[in-house]
Protein backbone atom coordinates (compact mmCIF):
# COMPACT_ATOMS: atom_id res chain seq x y z
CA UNK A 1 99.56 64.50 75.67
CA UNK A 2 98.48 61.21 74.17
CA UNK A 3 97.88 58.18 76.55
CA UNK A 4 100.73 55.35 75.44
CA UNK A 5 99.16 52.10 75.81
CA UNK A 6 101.51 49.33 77.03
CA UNK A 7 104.01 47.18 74.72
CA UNK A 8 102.65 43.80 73.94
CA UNK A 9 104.00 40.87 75.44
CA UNK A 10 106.67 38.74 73.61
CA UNK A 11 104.52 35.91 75.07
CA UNK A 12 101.22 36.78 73.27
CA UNK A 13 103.44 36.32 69.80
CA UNK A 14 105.30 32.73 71.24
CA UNK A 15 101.56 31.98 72.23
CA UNK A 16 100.23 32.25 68.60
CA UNK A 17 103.44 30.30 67.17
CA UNK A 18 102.38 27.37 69.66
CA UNK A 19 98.68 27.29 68.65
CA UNK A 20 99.88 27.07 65.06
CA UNK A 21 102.17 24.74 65.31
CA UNK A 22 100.02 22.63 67.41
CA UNK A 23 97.22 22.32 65.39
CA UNK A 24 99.39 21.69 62.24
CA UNK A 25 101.18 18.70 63.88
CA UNK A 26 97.53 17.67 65.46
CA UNK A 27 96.18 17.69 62.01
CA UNK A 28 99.16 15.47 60.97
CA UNK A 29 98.50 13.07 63.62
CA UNK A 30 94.97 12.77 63.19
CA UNK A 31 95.74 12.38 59.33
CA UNK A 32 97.78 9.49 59.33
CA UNK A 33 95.53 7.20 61.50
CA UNK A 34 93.40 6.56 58.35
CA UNK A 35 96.37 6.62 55.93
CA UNK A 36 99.34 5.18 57.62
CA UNK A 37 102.63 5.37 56.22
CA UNK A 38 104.44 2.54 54.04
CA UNK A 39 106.48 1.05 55.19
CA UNK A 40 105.87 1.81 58.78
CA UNK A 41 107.79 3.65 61.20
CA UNK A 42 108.63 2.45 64.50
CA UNK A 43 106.06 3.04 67.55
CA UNK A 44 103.46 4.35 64.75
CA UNK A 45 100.79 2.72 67.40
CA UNK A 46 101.32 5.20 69.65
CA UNK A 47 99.92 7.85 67.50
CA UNK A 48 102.44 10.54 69.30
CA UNK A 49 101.61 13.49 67.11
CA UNK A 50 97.78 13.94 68.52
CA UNK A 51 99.40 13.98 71.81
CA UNK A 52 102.67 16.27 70.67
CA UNK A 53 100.07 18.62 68.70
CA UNK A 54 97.42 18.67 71.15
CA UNK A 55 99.61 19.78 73.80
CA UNK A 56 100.91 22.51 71.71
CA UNK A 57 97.91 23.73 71.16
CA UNK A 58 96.62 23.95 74.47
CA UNK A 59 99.44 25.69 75.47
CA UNK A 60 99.91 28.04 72.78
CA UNK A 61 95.81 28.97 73.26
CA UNK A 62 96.92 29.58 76.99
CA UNK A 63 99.52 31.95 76.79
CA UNK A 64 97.50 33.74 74.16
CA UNK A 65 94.77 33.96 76.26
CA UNK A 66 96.76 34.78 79.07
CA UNK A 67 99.10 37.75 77.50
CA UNK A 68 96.32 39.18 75.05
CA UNK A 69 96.85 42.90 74.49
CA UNK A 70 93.41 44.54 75.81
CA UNK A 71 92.79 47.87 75.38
């Protein structure tokens, strides 16, 4: 009889969605600090998206890290 391996965690997948996510809206931020929008938007300054994105991303890298499927 064949050995099953076991399922893969939904967390590996919600992992993945984070990292992408996260480096999209990191690459946003990071973006618009040399090309600002017009006319600008209120608290601009405080660059939020780096933050925002780079906490995705470090939290989507750990629970893919974390819930990998090994073999």
């Amino acid at each position: 009889m064949p050995e099953r391996r076991p399922p893969i965690s939904i967390w590996f997948f919600i992992g993945l969605l984070l990292t992408a996510y996260g480096a999209l809206i990191l690459a946003a931020g990071l973006w618009q600090i040399p090309h600002p929008s017009q006319p600008p938007v209120a608290l601009a300054a405080l660059h939020l998206g780096i933050y925002w994105g780079g906490l995705l991303l470090a939290t989507g890298l750990f629970y893919s890290l974390k819930f990998r499927p090994r073999s």
